[in-house]
C-alpha atoms as a PDB file:
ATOM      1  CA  UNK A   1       0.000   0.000   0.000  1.00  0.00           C
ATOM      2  CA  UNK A   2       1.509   3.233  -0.963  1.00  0.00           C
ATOM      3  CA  UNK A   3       1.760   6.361   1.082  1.00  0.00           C
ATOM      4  CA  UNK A   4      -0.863   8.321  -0.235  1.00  0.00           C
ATOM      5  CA  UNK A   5      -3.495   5.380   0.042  1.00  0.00           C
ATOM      6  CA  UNK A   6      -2.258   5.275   3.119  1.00  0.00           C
ATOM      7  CA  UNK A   7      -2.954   8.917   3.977  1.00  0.00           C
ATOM      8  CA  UNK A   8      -6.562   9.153   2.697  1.00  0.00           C
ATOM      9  CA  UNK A   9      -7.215   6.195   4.664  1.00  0.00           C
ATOM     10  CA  UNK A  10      -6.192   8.347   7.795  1.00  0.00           C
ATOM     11  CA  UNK A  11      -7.782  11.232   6.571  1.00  0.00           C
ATOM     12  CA  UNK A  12     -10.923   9.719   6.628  1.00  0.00           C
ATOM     13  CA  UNK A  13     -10.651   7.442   9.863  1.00  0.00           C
ATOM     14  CA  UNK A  14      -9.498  10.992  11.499  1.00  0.00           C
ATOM     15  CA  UNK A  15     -13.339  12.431  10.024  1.00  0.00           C
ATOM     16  CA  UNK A  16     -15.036   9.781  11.255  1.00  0.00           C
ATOM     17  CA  UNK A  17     -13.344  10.398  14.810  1.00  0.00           C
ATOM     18  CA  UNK A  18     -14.283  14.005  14.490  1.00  0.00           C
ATOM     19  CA  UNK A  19     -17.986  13.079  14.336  1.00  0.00           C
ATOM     20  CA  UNK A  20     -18.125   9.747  16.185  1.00  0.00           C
ATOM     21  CA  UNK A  21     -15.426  10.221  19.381  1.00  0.00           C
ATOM     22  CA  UNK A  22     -15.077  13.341  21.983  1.00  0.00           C
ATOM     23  CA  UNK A  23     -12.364  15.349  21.460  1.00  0.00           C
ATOM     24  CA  UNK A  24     -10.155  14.212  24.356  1.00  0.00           C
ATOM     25  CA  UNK A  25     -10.097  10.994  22.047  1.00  0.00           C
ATOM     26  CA  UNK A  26      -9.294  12.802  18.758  1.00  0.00           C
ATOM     27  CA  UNK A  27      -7.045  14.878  18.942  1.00  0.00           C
ATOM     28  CA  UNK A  28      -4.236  12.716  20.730  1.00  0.00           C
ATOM     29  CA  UNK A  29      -5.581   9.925  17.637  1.00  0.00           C
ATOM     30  CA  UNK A  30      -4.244  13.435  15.100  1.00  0.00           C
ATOM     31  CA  UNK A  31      -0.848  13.825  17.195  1.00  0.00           C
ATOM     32  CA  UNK A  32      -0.125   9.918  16.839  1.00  0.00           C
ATOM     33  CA  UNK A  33      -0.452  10.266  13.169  1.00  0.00           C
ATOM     34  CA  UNK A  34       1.517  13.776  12.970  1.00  0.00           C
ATOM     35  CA  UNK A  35       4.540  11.522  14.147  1.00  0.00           C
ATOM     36  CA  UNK A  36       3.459   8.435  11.404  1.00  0.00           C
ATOM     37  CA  UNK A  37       3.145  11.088   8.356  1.00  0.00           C
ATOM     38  CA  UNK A  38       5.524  13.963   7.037  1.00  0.00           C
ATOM     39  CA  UNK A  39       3.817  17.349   7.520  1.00  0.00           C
ATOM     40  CA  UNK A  40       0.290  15.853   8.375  1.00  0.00           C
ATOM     41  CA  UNK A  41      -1.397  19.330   8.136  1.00  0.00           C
ATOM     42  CA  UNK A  42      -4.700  17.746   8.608  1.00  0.00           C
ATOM     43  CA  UNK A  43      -4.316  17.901  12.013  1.00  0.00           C
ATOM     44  CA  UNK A  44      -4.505  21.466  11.913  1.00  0.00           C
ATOM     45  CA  UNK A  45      -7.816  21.289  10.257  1.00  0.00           C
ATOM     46  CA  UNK A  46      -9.376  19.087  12.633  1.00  0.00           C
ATOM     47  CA  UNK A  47      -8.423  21.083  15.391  1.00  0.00           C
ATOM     48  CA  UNK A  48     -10.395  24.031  13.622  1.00  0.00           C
ATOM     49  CA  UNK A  49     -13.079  21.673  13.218  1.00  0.00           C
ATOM     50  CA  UNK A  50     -13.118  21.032  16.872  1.00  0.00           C
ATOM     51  CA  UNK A  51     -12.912  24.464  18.045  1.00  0.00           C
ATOM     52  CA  UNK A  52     -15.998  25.058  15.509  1.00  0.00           C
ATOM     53  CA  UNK A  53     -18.196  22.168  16.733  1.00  0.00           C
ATOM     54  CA  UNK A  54     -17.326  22.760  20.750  1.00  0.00           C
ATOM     55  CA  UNK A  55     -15.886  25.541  21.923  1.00  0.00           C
ATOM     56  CA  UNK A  56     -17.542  28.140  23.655  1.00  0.00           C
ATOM     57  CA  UNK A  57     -18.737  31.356  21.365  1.00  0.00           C
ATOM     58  CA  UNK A  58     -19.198  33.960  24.176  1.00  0.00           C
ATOM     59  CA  UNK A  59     -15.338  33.177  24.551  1.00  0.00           C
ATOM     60  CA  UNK A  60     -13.624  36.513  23.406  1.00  0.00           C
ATOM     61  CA  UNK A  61      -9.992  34.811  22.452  1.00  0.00           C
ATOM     62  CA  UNK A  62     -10.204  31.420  23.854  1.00  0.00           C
ATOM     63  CA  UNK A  63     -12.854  30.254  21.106  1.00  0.00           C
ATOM     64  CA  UNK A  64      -9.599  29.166  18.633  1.00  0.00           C
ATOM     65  CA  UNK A  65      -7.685  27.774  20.976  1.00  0.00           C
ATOM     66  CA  UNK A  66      -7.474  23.836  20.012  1.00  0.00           C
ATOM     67  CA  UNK A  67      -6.080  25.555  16.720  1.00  0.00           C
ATOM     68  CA  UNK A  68      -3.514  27.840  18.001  1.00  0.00           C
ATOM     69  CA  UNK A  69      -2.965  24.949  20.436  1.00  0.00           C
ATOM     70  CA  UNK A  70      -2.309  22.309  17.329  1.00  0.00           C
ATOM     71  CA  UNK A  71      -0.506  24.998  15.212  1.00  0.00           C
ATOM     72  CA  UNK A  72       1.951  25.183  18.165  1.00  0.00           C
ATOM     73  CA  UNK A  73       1.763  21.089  18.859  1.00  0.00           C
ATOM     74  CA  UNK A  74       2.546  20.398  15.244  1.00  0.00           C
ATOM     75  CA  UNK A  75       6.017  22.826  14.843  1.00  0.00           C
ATOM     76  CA  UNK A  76       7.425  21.259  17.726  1.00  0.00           C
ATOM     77  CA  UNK A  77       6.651  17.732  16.856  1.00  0.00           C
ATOM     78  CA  UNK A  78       8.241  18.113  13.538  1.00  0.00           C
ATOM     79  CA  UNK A  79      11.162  19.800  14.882  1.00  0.00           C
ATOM     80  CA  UNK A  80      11.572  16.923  17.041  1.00  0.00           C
ATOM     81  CA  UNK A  81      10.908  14.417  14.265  1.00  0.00           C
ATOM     82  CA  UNK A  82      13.676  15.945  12.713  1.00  0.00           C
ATOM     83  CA  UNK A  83      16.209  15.567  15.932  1.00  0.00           C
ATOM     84  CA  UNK A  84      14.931  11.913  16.394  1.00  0.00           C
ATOM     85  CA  UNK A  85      15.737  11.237  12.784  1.00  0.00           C
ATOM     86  CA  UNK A  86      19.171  12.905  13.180  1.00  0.00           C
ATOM     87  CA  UNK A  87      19.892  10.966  16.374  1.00  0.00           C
ATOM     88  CA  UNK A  88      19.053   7.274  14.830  1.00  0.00           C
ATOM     89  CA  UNK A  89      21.809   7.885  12.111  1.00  0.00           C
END
């Protein structure tokens, strides 16, 4: 199975967690996968997603905050890929 097979096939498993698991479930499921694929920038998305279906709207600044949270989440994890990767060698 090639990579990109492999990729829509997470893509949509990852949908059907946004709709079918609570978030507490999903978005540790997107982090695991940010580590299996290079630049997984879905997980950005579904962290929007989240913030969209369940966080509060009378929040002021804190209604984005899974985002900013995953934007954050996802430069250090691939900054730290990139060390691991470097170490093995």
């Amino acid at each position: 199975m090639n990579l990109t097979l492999k990729r829509i096939i997470a893509d949509v498993f990852l949908l059907i967690c946004l709709f079918v698991l609570p978030w507490w479930i999903t978005l540790p499921v997107a982090f695991l996968l940010i580590f299996y694929f290079n630049l997984y920038f879905e997980s950005i998305f579904l962290a929007f997603f989240l913030d969209l279906l369940y966080s509060p709207k009378s929040v002021l600044f804190g209604a984005y905050i899974l985002t900013v949270f995953a934007i954050v989440l996802f430069v250090v994890l691939e900054i730290l890929k990139k060390k691991i990767f470097l170490l093995k060698r």
